[in-house]
N, C-alpha and C. Protein backbone atom coordinates (compact mmCIF):
# COMPACT_ATOMS: atom_id res chain seq x y z
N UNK A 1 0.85 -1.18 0.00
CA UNK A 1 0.00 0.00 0.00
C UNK A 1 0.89 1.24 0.00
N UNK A 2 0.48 2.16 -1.22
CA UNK A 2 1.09 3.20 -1.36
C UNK A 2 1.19 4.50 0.11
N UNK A 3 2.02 4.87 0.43
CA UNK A 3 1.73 6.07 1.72
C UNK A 3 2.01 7.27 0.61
N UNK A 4 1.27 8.29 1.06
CA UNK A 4 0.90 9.24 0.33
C UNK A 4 1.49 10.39 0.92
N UNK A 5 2.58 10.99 0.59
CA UNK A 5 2.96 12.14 1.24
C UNK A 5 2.17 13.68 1.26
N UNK A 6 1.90 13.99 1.85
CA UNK A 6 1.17 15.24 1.87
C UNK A 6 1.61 16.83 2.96
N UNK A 7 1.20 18.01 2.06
CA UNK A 7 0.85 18.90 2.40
C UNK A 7 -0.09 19.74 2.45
N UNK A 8 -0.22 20.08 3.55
CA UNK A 8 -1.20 20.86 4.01
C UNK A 8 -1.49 22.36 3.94
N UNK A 9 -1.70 23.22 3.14
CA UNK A 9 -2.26 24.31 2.76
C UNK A 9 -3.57 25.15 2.98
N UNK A 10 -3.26 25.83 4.07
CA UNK A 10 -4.93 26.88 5.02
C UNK A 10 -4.44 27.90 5.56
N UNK A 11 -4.46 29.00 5.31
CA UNK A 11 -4.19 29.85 6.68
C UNK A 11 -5.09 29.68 7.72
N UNK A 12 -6.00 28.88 7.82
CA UNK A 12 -6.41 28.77 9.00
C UNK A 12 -5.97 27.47 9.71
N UNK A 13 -5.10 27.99 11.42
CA UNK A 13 -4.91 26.44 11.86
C UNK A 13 -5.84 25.91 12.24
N UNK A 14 -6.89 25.56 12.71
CA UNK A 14 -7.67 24.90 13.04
C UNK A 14 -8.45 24.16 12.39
N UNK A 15 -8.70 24.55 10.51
CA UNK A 15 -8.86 23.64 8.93
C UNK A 15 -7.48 22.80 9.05
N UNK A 16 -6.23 23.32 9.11
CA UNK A 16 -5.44 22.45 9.06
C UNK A 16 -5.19 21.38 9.96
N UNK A 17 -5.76 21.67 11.08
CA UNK A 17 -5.47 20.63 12.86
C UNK A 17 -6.86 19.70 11.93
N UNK A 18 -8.09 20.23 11.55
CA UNK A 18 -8.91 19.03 11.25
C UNK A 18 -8.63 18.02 9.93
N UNK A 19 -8.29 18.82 8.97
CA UNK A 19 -7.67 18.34 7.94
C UNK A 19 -6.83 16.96 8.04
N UNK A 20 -5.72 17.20 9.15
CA UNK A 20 -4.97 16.36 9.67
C UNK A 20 -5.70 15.23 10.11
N UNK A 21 -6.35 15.45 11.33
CA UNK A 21 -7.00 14.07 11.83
C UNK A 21 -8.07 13.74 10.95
N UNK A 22 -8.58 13.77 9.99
CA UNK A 22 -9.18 13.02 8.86
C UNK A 22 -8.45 12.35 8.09
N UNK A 23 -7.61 13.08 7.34
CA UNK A 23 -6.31 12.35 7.11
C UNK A 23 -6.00 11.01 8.15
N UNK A 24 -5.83 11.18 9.23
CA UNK A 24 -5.20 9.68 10.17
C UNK A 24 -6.65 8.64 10.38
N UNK A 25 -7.87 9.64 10.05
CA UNK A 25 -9.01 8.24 10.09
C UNK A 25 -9.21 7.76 8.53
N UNK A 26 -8.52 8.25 7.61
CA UNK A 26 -8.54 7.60 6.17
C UNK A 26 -7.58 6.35 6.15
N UNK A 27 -7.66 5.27 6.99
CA UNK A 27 -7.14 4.03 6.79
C UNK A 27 -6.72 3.14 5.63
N UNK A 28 -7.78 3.58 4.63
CA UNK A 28 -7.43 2.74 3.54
C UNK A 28 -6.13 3.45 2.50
N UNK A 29 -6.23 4.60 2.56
CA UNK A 29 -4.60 5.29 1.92
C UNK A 29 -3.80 5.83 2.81
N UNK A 30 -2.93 5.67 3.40
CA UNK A 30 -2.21 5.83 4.52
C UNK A 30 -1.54 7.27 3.72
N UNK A 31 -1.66 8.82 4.72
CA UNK A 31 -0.82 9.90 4.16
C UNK A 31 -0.03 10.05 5.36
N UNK A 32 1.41 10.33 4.81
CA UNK A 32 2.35 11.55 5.90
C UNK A 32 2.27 12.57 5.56
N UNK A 33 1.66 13.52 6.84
CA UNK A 33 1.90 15.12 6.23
C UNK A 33 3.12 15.50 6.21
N UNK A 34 3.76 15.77 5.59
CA UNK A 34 5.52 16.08 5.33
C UNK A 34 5.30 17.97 5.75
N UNK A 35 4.64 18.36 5.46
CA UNK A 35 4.38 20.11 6.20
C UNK A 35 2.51 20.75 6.35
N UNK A 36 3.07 22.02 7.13
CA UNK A 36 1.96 22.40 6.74
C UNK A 36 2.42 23.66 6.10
N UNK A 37 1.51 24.42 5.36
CA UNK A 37 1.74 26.33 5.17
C UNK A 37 0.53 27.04 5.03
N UNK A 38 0.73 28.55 5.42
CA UNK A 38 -0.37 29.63 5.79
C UNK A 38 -0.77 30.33 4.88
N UNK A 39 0.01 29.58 3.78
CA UNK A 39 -0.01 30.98 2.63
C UNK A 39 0.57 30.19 1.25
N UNK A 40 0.32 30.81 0.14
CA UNK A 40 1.21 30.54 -0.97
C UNK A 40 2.94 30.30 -0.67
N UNK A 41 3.28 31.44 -0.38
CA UNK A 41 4.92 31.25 -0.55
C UNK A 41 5.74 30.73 0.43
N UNK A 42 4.97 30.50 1.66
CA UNK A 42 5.29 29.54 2.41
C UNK A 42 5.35 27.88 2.00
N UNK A 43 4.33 27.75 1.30
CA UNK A 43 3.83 26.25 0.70
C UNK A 43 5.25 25.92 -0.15
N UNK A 44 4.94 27.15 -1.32
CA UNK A 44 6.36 27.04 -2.17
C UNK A 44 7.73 26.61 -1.49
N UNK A 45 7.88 27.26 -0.74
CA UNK A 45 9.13 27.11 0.30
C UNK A 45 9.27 25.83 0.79
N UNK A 46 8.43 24.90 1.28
CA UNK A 46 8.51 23.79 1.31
C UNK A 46 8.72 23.18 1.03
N UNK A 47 8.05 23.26 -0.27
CA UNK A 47 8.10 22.28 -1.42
C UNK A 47 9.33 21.84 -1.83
N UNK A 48 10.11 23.32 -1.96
CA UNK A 48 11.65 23.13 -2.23
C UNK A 48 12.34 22.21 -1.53
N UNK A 49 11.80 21.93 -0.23
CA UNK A 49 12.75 20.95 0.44
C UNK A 49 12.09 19.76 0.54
N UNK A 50 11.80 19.58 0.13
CA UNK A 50 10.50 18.21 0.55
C UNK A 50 9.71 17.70 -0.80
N UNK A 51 9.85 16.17 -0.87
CA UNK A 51 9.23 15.34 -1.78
C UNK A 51 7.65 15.61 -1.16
N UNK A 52 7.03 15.84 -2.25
CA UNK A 52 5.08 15.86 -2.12
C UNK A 52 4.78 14.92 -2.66
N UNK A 53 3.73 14.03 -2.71
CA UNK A 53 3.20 13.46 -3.49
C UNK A 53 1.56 14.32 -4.15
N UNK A 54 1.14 15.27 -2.76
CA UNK A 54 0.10 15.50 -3.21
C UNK A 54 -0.29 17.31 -2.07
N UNK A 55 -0.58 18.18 -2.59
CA UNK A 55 -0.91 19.19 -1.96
C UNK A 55 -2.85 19.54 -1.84
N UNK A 56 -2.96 19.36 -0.18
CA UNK A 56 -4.44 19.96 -0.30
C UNK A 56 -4.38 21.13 0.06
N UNK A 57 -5.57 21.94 -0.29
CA UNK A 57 -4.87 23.22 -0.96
C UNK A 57 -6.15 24.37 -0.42
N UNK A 58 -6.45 25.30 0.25
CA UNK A 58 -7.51 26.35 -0.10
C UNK A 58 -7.03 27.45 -0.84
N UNK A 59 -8.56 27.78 -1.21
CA UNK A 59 -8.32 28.84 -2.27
C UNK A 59 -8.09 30.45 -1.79
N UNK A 60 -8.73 30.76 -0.74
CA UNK A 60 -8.70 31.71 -0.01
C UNK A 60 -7.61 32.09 0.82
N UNK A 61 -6.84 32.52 0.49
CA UNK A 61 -5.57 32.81 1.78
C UNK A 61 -5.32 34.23 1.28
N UNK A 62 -4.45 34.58 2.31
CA UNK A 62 -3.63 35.97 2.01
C UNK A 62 -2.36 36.12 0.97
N UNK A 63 -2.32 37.13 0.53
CA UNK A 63 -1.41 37.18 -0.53
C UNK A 63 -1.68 36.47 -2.26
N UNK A 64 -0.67 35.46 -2.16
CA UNK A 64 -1.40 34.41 -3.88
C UNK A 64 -2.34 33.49 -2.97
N UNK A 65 -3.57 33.80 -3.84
CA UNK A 65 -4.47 32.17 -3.42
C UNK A 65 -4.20 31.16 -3.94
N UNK A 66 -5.06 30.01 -3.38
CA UNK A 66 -5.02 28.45 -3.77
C UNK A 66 -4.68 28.96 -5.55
N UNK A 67 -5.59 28.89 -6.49
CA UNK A 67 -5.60 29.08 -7.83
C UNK A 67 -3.97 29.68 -8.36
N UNK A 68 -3.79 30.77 -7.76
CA UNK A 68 -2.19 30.88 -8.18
C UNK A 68 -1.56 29.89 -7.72
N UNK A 69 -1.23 29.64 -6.62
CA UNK A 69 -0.75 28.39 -6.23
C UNK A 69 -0.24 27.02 -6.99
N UNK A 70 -1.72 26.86 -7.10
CA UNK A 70 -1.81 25.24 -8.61
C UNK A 70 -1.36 25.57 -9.69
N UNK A 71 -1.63 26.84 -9.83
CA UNK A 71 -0.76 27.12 -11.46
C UNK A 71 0.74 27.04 -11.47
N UNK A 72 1.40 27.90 -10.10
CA UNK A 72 2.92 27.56 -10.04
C UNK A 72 2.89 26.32 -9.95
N UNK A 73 2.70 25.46 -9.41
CA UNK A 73 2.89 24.01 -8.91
C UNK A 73 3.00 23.50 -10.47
N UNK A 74 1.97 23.54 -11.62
CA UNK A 74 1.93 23.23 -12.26
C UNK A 74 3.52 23.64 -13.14
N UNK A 75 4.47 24.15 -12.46
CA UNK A 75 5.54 24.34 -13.86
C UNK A 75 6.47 23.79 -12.82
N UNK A 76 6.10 22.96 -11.68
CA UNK A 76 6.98 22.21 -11.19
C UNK A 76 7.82 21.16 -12.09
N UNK A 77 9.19 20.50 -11.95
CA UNK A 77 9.51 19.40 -12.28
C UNK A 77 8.57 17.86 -12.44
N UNK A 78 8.27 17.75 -11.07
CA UNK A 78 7.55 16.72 -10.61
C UNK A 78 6.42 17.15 -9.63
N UNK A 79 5.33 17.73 -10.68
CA UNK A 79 4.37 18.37 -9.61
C UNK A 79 3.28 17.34 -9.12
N UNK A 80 2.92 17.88 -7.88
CA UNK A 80 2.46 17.44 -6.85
C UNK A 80 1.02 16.96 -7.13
N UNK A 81 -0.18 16.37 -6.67
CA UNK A 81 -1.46 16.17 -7.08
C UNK A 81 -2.00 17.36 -6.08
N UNK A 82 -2.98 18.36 -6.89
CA UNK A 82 -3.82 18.74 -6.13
C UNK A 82 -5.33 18.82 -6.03
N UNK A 83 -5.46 18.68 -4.57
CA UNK A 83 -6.56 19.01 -4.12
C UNK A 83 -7.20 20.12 -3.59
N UNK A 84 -8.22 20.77 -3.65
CA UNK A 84 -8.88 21.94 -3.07
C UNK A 84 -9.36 21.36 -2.10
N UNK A 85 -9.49 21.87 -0.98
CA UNK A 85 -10.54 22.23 0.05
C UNK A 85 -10.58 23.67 0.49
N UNK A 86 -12.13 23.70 -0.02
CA UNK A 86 -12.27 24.88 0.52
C UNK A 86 -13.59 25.17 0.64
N UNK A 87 -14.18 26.38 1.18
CA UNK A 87 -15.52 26.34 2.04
C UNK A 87 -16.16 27.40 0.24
N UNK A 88 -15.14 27.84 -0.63
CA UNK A 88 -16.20 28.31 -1.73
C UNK A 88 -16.71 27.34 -2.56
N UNK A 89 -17.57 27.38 -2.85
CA UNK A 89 -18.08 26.32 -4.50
C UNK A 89 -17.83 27.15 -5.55
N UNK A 90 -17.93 28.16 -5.97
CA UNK A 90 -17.45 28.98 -6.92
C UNK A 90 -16.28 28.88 -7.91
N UNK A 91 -15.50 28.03 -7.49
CA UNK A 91 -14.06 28.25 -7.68
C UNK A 91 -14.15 26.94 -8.68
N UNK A 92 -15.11 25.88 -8.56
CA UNK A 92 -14.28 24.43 -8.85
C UNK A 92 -14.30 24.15 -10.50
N UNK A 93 -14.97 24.94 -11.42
CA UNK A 93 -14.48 25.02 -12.68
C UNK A 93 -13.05 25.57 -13.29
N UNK A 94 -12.74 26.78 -12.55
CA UNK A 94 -11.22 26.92 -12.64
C UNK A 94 -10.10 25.94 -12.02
N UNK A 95 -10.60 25.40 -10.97
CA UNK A 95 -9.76 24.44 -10.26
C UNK A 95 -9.54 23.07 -10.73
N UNK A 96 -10.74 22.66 -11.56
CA UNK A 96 -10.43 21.61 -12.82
C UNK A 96 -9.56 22.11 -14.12
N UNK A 97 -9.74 23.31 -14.45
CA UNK A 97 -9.14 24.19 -15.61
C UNK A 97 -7.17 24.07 -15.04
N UNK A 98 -7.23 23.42 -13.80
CA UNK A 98 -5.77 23.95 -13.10
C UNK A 98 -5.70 22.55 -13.50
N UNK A 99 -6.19 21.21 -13.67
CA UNK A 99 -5.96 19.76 -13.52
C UNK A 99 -5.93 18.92 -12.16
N UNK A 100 -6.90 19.97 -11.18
CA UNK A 100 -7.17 19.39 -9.64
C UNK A 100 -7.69 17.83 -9.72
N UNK A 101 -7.20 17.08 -9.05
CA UNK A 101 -7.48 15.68 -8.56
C UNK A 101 -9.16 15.84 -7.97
N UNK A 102 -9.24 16.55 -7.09
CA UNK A 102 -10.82 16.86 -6.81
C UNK A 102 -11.03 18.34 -6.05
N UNK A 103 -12.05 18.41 -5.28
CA UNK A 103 -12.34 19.43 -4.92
C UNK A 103 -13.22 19.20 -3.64
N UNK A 104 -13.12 19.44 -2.47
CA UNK A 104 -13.79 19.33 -1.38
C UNK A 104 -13.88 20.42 -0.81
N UNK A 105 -15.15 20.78 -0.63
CA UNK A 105 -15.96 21.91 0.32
C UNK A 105 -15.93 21.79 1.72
N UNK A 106 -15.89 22.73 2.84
CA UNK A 106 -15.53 22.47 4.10
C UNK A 106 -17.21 22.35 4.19
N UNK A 107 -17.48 21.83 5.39
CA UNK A 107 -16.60 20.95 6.14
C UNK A 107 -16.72 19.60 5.35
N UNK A 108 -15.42 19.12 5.11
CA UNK A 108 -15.45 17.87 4.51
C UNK A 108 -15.41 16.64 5.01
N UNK A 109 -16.05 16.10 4.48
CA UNK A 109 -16.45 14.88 5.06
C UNK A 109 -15.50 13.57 4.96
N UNK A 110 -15.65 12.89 5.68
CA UNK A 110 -14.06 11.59 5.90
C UNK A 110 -14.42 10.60 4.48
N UNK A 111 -15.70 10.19 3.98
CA UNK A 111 -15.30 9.94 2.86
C UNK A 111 -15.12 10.72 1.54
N UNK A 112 -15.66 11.89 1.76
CA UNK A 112 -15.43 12.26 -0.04
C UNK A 112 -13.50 12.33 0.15
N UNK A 113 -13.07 12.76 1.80
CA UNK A 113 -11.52 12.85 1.39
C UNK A 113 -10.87 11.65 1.12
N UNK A 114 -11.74 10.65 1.57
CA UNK A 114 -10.92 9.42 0.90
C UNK A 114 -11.05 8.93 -0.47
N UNK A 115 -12.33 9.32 -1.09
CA UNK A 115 -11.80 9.21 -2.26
C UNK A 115 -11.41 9.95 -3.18
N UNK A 116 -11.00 11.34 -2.61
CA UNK A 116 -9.82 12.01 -3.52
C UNK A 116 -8.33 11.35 -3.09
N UNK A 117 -8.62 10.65 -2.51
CA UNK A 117 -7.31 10.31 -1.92
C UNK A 117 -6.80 8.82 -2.68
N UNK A 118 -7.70 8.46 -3.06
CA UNK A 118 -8.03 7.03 -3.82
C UNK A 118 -7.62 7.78 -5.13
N UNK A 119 -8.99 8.79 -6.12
CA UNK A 119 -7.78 9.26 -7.45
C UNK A 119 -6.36 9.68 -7.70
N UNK A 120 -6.21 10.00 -6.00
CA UNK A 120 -4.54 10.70 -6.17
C UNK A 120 -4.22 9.28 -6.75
N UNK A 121 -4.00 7.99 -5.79
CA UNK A 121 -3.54 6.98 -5.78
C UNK A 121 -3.55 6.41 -7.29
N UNK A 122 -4.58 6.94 -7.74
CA UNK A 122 -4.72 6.17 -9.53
C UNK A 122 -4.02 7.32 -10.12
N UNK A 123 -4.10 8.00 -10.03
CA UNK A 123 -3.40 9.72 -10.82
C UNK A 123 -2.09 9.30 -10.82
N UNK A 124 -1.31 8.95 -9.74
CA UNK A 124 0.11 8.72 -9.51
C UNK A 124 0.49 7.44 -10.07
N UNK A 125 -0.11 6.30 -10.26
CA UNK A 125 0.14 4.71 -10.53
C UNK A 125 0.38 5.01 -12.02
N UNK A 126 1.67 4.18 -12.19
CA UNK A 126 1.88 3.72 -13.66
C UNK A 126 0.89 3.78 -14.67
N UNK A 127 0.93 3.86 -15.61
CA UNK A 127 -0.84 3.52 -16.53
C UNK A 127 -0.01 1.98 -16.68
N UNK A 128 0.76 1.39 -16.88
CA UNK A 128 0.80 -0.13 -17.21
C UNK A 128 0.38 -0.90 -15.82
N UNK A 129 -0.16 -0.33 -14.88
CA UNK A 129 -0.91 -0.78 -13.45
C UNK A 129 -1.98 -0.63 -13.41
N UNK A 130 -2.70 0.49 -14.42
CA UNK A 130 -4.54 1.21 -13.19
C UNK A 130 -5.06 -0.06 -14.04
N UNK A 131 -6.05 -0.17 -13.30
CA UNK A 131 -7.35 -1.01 -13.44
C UNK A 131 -7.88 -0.26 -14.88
N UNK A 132 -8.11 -1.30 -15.66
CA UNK A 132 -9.13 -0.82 -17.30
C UNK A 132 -7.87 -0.42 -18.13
N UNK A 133 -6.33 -0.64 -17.99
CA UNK A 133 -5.67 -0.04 -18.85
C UNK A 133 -4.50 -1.17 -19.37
N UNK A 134 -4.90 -2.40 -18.67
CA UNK A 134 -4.37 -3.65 -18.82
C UNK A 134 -4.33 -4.35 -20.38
N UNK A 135 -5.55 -3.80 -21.08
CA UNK A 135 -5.83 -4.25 -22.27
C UNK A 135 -5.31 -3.25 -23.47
N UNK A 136 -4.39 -3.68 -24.04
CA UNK A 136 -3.76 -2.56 -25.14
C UNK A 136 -4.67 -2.09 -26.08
N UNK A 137 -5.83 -2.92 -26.16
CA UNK A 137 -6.39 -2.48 -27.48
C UNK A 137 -6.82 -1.11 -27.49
N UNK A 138 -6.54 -0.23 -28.51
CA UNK A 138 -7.34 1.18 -28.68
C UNK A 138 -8.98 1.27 -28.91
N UNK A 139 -8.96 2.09 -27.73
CA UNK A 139 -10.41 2.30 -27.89
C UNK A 139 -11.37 3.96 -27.99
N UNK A 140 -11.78 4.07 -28.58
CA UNK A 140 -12.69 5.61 -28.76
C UNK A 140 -13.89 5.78 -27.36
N UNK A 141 -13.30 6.39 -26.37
CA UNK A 141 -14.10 6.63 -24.98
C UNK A 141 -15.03 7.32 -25.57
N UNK A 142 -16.43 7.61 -25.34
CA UNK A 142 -17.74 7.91 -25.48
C UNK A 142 -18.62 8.30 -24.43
N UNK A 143 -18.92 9.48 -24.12
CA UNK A 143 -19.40 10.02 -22.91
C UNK A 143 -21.01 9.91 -23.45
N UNK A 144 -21.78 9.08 -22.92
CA UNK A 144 -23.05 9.14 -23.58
C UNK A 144 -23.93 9.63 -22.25
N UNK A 145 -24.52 10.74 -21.43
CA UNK A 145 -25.29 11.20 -20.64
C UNK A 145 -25.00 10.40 -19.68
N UNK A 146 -25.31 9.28 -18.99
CA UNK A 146 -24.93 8.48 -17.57
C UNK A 146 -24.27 7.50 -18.15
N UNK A 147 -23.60 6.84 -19.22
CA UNK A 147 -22.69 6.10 -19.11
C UNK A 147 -21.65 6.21 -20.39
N UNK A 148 -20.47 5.15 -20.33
CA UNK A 148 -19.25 5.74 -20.77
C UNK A 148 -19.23 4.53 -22.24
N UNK A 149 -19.35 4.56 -22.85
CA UNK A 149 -19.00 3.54 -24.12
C UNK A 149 -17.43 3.67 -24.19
N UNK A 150 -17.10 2.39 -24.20
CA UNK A 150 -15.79 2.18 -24.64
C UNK A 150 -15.78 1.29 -26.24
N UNK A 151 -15.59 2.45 -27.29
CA UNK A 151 -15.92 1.36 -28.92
C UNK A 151 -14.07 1.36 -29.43
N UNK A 152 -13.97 -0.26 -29.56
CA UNK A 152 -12.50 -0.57 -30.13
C UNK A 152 -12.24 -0.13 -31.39
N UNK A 153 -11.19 0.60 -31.79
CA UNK A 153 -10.68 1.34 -32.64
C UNK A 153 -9.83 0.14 -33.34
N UNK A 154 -10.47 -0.23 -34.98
CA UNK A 154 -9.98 -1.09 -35.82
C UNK A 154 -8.51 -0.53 -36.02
């Protein structure tokens, strides 16, 4: 079982103190928080010293918000998976537009964080590992209203 390194991103401590212990009742993906930070350029600063696997992230802070944030991250070497949490809903079309893993609204609940914590886990895995990618054949994905056609490409 993969352990998931993580940082923690809120200026508020007390999102981050809960953040944390949800994190330690998510049993099935085991995370180390490797830091926390209050702010954008604090986070950055971290980062520099420290392997991430994955940054949860709010959008609201002082100085650069979450959204600047993911965008630097994004011209990282080996950037990090992110996640939002945060108490706006407003935000989560740009925050997919950034390539966010998911998006959780405070107060968040112990499973939706586990299963952003579960896509990190597929986000990060080899593609010659995820589940459905075992089979080489090419196929044309098909978003049809509630379900997904997969048609094999002669």
């Amino acid at each position: 079982m993969t352990t998931l390194r993580a940082l923690l991103v809120d200026d508020e401590p007390l999102a981050r103190l809960r953040l944390r212990s949800l994190l330690q009742a998510c049993i099935e993906t085991p995370v180390q928080v490797v830091g926390e930070a209050g702010d954008a350029q604090q986070a950055l600063d971290l980062l520099r010293g420290a392997d991430c696997d994955l940054v949860l992230l709010d959008i609201r802070m002082p100085g650069r918000d979450g959204l600047q944030l993911a965008s630097a991250l994004r011209t990282l070497p080996n950037p990090p998976a992110v996640v939002f949490v945060t108490a706006h809903g407003q935000h989560a079309l740009r925050a997919f537009d950034l390539d966010a893993v998911d998006y959780l609204t405070k107060p968040v609940q112990r499973n939706r964080l586990q299963a952003a914590l579960h896509r990190v886990v597929q986000r990060r895995a080899p593609v010659s590992t995820r589940s459905g990618d075992l089979d080489e054949t090419p196929v044309l994905v098909v978003n049809d209203r509630t379900r997904v056609l997969r048609i094999p490409v002669p």
